[in-house]
N, C-alpha and C. Protein backbone atom coordinates (compact mmCIF):
# COMPACT_ATOMS: atom_id res chain seq x y z
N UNK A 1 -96.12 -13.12 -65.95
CA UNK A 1 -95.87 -14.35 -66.69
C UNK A 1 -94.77 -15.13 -65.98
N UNK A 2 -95.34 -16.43 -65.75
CA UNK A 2 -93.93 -16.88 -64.69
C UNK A 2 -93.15 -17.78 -65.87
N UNK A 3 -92.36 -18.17 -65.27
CA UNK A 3 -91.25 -18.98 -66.67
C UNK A 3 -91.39 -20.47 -65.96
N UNK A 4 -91.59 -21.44 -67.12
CA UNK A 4 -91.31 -22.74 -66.58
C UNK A 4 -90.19 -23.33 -66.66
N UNK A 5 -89.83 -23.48 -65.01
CA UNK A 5 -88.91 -24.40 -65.04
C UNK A 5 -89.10 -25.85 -64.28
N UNK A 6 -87.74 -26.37 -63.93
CA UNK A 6 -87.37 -27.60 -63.52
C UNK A 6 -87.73 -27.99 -62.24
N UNK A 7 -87.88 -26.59 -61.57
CA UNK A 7 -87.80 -26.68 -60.22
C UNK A 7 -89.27 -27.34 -59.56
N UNK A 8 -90.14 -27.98 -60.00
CA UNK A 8 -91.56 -28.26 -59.69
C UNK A 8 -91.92 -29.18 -60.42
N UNK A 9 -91.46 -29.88 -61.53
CA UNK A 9 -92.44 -30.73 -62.24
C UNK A 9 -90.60 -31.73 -63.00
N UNK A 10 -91.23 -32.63 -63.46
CA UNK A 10 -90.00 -33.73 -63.93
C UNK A 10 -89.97 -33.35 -65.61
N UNK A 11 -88.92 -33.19 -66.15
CA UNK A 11 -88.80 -32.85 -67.77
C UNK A 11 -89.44 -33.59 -68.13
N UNK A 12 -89.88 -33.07 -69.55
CA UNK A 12 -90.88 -33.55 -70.29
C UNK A 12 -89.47 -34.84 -71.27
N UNK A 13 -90.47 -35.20 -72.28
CA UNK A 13 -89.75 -35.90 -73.45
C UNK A 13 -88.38 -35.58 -74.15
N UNK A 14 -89.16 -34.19 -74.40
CA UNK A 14 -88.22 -33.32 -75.41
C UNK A 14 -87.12 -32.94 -74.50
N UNK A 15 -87.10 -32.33 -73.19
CA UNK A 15 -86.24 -32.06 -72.55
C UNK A 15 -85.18 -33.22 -71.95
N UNK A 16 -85.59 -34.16 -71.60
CA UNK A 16 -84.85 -35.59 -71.29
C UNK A 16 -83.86 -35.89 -72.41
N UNK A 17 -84.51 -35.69 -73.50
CA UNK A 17 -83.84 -35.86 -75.07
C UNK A 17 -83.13 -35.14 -75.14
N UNK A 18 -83.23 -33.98 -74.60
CA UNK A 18 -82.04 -32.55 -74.79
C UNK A 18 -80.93 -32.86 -74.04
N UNK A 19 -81.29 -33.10 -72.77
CA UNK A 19 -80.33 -33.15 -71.65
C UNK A 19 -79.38 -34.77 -71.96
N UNK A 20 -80.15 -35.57 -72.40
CA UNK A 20 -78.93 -36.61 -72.64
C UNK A 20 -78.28 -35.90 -73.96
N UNK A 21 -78.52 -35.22 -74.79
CA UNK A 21 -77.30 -35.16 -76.24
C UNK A 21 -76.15 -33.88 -75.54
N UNK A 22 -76.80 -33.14 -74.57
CA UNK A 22 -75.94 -32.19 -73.98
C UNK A 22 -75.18 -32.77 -73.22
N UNK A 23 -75.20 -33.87 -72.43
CA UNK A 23 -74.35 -34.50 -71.29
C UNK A 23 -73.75 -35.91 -72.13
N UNK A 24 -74.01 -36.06 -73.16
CA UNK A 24 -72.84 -36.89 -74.39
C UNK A 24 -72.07 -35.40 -74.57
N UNK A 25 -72.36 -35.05 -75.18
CA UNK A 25 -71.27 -33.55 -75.81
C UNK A 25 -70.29 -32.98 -74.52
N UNK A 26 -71.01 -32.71 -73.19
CA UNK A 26 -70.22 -32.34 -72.28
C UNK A 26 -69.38 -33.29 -71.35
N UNK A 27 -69.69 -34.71 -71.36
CA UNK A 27 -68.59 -35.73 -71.55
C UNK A 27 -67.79 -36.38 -72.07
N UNK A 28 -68.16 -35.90 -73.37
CA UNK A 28 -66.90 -35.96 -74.79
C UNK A 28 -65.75 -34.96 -74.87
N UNK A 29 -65.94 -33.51 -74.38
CA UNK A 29 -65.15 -32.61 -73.92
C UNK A 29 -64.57 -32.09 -72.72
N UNK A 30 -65.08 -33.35 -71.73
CA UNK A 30 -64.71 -33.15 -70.63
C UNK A 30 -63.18 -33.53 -70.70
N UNK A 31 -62.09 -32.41 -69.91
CA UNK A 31 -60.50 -32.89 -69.79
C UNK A 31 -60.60 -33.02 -68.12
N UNK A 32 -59.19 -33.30 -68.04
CA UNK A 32 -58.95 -33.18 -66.86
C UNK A 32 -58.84 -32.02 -66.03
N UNK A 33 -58.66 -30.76 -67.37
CA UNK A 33 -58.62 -29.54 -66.48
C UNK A 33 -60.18 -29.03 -66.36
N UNK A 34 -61.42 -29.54 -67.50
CA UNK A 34 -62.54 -29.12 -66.74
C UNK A 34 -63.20 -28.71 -68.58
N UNK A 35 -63.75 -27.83 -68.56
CA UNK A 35 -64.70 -27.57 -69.59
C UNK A 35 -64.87 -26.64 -70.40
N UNK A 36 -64.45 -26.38 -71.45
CA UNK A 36 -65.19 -25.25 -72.20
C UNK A 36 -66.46 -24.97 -72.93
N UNK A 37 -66.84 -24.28 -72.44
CA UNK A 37 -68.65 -23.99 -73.36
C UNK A 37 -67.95 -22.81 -74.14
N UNK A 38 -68.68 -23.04 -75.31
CA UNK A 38 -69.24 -22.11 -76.25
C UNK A 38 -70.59 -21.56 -76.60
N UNK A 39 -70.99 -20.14 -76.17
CA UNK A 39 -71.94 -20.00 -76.85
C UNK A 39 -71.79 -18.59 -78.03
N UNK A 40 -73.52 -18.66 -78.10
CA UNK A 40 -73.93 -17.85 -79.35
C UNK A 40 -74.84 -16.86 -78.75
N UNK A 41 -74.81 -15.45 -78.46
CA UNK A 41 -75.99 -14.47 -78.36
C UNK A 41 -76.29 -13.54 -78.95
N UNK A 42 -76.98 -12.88 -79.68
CA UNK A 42 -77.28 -11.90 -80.18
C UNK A 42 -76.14 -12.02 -81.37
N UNK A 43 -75.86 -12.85 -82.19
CA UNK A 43 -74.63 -13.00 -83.03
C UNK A 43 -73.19 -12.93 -82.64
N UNK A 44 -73.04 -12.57 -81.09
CA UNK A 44 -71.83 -12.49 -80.89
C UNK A 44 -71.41 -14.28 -79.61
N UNK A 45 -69.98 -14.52 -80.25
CA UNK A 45 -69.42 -15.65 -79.78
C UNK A 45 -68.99 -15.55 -78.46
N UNK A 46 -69.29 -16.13 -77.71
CA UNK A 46 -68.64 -16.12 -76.13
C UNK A 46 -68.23 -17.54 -75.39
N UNK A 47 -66.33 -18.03 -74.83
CA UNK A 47 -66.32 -19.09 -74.13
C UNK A 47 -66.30 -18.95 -72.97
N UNK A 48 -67.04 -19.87 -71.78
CA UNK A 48 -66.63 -20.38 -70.83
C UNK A 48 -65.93 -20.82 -70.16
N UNK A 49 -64.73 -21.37 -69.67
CA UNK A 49 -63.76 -22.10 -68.56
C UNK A 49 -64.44 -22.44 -67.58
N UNK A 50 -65.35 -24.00 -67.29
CA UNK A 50 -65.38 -24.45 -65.92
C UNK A 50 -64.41 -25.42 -65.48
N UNK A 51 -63.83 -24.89 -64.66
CA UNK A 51 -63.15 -26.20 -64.25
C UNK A 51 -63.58 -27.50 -63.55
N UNK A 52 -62.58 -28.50 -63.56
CA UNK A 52 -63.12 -29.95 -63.33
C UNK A 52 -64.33 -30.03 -62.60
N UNK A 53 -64.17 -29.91 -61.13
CA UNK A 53 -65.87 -30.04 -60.68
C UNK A 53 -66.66 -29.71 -60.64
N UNK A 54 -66.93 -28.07 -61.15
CA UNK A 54 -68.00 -27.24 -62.00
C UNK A 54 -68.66 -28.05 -63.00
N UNK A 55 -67.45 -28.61 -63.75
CA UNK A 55 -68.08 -29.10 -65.03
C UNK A 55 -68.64 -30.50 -64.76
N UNK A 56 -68.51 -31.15 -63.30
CA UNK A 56 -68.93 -32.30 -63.36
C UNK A 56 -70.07 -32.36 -62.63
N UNK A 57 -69.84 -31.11 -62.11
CA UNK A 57 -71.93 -31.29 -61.79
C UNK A 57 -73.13 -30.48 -62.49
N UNK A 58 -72.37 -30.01 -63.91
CA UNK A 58 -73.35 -29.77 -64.81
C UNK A 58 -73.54 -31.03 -65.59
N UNK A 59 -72.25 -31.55 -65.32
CA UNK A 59 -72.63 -32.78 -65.96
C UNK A 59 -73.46 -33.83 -65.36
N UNK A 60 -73.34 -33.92 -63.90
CA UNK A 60 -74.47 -34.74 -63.32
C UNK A 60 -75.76 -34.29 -63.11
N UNK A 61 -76.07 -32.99 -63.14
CA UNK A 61 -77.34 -32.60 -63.53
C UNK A 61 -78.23 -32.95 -64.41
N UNK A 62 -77.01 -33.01 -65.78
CA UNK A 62 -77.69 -33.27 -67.50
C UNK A 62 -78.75 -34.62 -67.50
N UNK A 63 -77.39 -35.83 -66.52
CA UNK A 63 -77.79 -37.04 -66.41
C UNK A 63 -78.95 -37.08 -65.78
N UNK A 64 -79.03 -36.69 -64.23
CA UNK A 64 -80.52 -36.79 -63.97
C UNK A 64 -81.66 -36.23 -64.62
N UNK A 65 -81.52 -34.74 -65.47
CA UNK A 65 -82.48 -34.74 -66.12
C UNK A 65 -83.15 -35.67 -67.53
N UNK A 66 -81.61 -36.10 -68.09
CA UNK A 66 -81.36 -37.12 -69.50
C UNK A 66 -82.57 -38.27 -68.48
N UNK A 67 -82.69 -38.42 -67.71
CA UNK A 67 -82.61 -39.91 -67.02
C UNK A 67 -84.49 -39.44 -66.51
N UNK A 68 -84.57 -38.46 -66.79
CA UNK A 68 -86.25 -37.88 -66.31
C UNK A 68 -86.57 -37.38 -64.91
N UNK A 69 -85.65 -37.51 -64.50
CA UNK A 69 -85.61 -37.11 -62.92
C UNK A 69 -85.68 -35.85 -62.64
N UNK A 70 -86.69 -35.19 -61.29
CA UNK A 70 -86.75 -33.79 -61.05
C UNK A 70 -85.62 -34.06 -59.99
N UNK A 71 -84.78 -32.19 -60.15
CA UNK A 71 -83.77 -32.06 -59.44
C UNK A 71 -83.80 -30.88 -58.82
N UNK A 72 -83.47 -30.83 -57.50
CA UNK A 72 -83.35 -29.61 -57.12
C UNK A 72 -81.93 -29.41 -56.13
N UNK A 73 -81.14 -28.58 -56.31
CA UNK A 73 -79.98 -27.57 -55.69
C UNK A 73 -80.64 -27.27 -54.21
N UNK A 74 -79.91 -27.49 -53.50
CA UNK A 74 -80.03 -27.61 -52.22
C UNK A 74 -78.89 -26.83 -51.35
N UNK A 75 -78.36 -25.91 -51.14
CA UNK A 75 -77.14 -25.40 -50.71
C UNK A 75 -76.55 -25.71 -49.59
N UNK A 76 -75.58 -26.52 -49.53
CA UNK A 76 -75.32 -26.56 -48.20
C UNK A 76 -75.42 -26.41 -46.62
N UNK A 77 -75.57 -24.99 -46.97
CA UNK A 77 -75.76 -23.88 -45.10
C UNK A 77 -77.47 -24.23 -45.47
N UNK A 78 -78.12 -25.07 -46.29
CA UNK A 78 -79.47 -24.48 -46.11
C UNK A 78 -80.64 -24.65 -45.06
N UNK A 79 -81.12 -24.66 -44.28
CA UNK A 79 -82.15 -24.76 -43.24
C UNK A 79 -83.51 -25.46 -44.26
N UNK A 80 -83.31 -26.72 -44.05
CA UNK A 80 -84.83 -27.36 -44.65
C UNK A 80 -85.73 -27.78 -43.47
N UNK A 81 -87.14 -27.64 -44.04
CA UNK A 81 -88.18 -28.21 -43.54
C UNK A 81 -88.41 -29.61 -42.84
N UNK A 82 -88.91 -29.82 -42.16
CA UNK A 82 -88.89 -31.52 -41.79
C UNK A 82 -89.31 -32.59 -43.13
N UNK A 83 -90.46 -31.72 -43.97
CA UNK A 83 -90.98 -32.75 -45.02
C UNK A 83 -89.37 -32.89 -45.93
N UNK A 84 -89.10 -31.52 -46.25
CA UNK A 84 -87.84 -31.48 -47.12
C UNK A 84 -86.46 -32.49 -47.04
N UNK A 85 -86.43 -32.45 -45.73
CA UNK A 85 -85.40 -33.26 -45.10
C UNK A 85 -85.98 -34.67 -45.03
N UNK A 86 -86.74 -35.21 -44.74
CA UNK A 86 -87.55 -36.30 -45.10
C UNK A 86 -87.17 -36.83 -46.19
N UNK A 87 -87.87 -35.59 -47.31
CA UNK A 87 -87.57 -35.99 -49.03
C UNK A 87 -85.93 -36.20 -49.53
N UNK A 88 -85.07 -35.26 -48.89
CA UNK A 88 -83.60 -35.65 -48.84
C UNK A 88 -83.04 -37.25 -48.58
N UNK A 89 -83.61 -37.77 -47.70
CA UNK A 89 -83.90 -38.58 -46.99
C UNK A 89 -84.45 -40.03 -47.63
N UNK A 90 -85.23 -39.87 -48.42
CA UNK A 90 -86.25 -40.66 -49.11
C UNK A 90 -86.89 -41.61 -47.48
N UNK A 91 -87.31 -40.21 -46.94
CA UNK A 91 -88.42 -41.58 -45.62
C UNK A 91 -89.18 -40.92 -45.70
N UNK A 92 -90.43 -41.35 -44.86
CA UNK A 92 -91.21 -40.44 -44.26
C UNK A 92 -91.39 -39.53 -43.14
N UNK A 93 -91.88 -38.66 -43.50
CA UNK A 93 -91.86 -37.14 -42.47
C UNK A 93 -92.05 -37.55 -40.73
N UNK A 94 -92.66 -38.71 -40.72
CA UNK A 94 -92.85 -39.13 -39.41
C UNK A 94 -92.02 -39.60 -38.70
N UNK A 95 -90.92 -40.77 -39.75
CA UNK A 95 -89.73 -41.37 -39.53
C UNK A 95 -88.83 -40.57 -38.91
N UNK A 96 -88.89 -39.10 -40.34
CA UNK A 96 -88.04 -37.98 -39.60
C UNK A 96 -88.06 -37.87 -38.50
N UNK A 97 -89.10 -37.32 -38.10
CA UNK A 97 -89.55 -36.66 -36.94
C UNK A 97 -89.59 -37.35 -35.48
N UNK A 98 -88.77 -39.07 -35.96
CA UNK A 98 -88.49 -40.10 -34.80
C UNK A 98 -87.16 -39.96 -34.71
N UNK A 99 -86.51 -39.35 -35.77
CA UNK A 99 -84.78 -39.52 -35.66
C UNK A 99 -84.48 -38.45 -35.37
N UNK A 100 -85.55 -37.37 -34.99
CA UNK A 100 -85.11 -35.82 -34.71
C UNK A 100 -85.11 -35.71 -33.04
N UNK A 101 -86.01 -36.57 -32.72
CA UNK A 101 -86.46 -36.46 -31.47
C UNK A 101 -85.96 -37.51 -30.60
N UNK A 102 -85.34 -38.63 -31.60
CA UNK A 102 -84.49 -39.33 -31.02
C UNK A 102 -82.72 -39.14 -30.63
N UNK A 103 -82.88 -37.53 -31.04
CA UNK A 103 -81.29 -36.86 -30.72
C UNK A 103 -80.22 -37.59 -32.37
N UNK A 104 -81.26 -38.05 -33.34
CA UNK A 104 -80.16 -38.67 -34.74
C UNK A 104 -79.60 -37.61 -35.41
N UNK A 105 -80.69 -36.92 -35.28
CA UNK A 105 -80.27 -35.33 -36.58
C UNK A 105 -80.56 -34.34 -35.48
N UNK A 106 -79.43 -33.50 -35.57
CA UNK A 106 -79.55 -31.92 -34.72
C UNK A 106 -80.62 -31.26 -35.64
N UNK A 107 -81.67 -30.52 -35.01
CA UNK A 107 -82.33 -29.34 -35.39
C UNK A 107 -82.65 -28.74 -34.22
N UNK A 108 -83.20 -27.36 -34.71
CA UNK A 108 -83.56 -26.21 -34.12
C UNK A 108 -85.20 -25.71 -34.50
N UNK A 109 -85.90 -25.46 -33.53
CA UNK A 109 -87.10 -24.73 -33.61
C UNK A 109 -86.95 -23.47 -34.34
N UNK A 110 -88.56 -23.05 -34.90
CA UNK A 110 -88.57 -21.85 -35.44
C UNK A 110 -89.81 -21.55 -34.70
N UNK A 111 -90.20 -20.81 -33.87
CA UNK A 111 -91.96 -21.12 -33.52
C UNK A 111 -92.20 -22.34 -33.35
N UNK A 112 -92.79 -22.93 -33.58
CA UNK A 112 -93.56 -24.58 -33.39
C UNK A 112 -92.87 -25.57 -34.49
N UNK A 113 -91.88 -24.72 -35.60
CA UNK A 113 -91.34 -25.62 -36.41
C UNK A 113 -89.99 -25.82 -36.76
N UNK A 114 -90.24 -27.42 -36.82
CA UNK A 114 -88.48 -27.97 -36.78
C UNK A 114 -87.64 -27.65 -37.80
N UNK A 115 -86.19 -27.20 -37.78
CA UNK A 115 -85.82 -27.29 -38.80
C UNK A 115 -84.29 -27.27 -38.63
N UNK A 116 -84.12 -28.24 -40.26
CA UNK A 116 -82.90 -29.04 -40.09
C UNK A 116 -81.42 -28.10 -40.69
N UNK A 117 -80.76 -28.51 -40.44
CA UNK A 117 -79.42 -27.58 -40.93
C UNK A 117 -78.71 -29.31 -42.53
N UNK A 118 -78.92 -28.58 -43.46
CA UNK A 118 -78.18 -29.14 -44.55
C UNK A 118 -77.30 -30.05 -44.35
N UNK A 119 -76.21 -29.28 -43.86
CA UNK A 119 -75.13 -30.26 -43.20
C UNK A 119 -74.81 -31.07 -42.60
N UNK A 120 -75.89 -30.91 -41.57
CA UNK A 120 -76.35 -32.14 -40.35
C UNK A 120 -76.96 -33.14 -40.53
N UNK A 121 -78.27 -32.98 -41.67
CA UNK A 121 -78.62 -33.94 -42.65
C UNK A 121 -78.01 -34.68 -43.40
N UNK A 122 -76.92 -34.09 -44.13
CA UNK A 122 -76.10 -34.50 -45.02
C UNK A 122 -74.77 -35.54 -44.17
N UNK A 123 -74.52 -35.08 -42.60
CA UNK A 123 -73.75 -36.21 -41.47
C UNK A 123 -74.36 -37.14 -41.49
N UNK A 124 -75.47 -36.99 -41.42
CA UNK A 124 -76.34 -38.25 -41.10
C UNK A 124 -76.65 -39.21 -41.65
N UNK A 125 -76.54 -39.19 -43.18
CA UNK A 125 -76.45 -39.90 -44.22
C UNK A 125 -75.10 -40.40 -44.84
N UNK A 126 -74.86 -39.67 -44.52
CA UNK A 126 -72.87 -40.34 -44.42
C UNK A 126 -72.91 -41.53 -43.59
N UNK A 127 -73.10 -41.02 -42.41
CA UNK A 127 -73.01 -42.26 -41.16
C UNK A 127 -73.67 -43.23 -41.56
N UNK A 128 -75.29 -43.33 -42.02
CA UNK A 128 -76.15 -44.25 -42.25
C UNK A 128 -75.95 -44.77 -43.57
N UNK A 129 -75.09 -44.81 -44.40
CA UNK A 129 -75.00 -45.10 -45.82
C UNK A 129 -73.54 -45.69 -45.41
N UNK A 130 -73.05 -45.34 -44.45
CA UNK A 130 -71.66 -46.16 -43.81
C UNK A 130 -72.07 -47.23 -43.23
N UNK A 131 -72.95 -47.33 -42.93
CA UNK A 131 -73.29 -48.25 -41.53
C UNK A 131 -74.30 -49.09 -42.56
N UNK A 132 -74.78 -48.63 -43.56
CA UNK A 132 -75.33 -49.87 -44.36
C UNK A 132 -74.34 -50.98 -45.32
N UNK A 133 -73.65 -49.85 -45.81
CA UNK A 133 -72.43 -50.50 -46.26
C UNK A 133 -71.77 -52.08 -45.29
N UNK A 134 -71.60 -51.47 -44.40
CA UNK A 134 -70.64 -52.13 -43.60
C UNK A 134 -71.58 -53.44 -43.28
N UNK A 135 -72.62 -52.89 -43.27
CA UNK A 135 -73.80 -54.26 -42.56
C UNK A 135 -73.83 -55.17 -43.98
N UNK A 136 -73.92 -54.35 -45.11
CA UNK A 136 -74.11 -55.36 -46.73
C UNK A 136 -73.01 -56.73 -46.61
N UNK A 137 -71.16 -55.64 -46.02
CA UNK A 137 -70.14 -56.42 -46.08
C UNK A 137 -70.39 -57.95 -45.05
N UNK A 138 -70.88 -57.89 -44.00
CA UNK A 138 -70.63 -58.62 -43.26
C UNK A 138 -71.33 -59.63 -43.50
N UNK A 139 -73.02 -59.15 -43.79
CA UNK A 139 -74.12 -60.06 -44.72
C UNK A 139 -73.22 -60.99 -45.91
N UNK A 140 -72.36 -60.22 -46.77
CA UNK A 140 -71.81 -61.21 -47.57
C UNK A 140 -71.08 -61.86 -46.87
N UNK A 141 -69.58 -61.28 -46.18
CA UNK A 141 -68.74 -62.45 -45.41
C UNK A 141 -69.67 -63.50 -45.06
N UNK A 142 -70.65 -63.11 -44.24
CA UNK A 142 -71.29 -63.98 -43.62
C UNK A 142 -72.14 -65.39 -44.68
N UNK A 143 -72.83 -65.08 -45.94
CA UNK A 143 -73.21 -65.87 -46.80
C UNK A 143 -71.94 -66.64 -47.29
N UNK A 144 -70.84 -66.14 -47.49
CA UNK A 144 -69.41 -66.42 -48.33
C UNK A 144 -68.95 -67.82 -47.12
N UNK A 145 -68.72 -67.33 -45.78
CA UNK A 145 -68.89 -68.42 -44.83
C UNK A 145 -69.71 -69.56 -44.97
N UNK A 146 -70.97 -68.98 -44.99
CA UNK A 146 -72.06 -70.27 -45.31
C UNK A 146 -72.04 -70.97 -46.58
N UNK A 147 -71.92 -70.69 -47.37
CA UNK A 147 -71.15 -71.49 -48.46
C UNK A 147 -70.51 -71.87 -48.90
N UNK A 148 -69.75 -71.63 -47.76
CA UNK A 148 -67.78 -72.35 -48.31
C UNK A 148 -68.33 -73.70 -47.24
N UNK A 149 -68.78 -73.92 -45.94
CA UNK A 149 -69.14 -74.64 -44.64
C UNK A 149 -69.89 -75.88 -45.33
């Protein structure tokens, strides 16, 4: 019997509904030092202590699920696929596979297949989310110019 989870399909109704009243409640108790859960098992009471950024990416979890979105945990050190890294990515696998070979993103072969290191992915989007930024700024200077002229 396998168990359904999150990891393959986008929450349903009921679950979206869950996850936003849980991520009101766990941003109403959020301090600065971080979080306490309470639960209930077998009749006996048990708390939690997460601290601040523990608790803030259960809390950004809640939201993307509150929000209907499938999510998946990705670990750092992790070695993804070209499609995977793609999907990280939001391009296509082909695109990838122009910025891999264009020396943009370090990877390494496995047999016949490419594959990316987390981290290196995750440089790469730094840089390129910098470099869009910076291009947005200049686009405005540049309109802000043309309309003052």
């Amino acid at each position: 019997m396998s168990i359904d989870t999150l990891k393959r399909r986008p929450p349903t109704q009921a679950e979206s509904e869950d996850a936003s009243k849980a991520a009101k409640a766990v941003a109403g108790a959020l301090t600065r030092e971080g979080l306490t859960l309470g639960f209930v098992h077998d009749g006996e009471e048990s708390k939690v202590d997460l601290k601040r950024p523990l608790a803030l990416l259960v809390l950004d979890l809640l939201t993307h699920v509150a929000r209907g979105e499938m999510v998946t945990f990705v670990p750092y050190g992790a070695e993804l696929t070209t499609q995977q890294a793609a999907d990280v990515l939001n391009v296509s696998r082909p695109f990838l596979i122009g910025l891999l070979e264009g020396g943009k993103i370090a990877f390494h072969t496995v047999g016949s297949h490419r594959r990316i290191q987390m981290a290196d992915l995750l440089d790469y989007k730094k840089a390129r989310d910098a470099q869009r930024s910076a291009s947005l700024k200049e686009l405005q200077k540049l309109g802000q110019e043309y309309d003052a002229g």
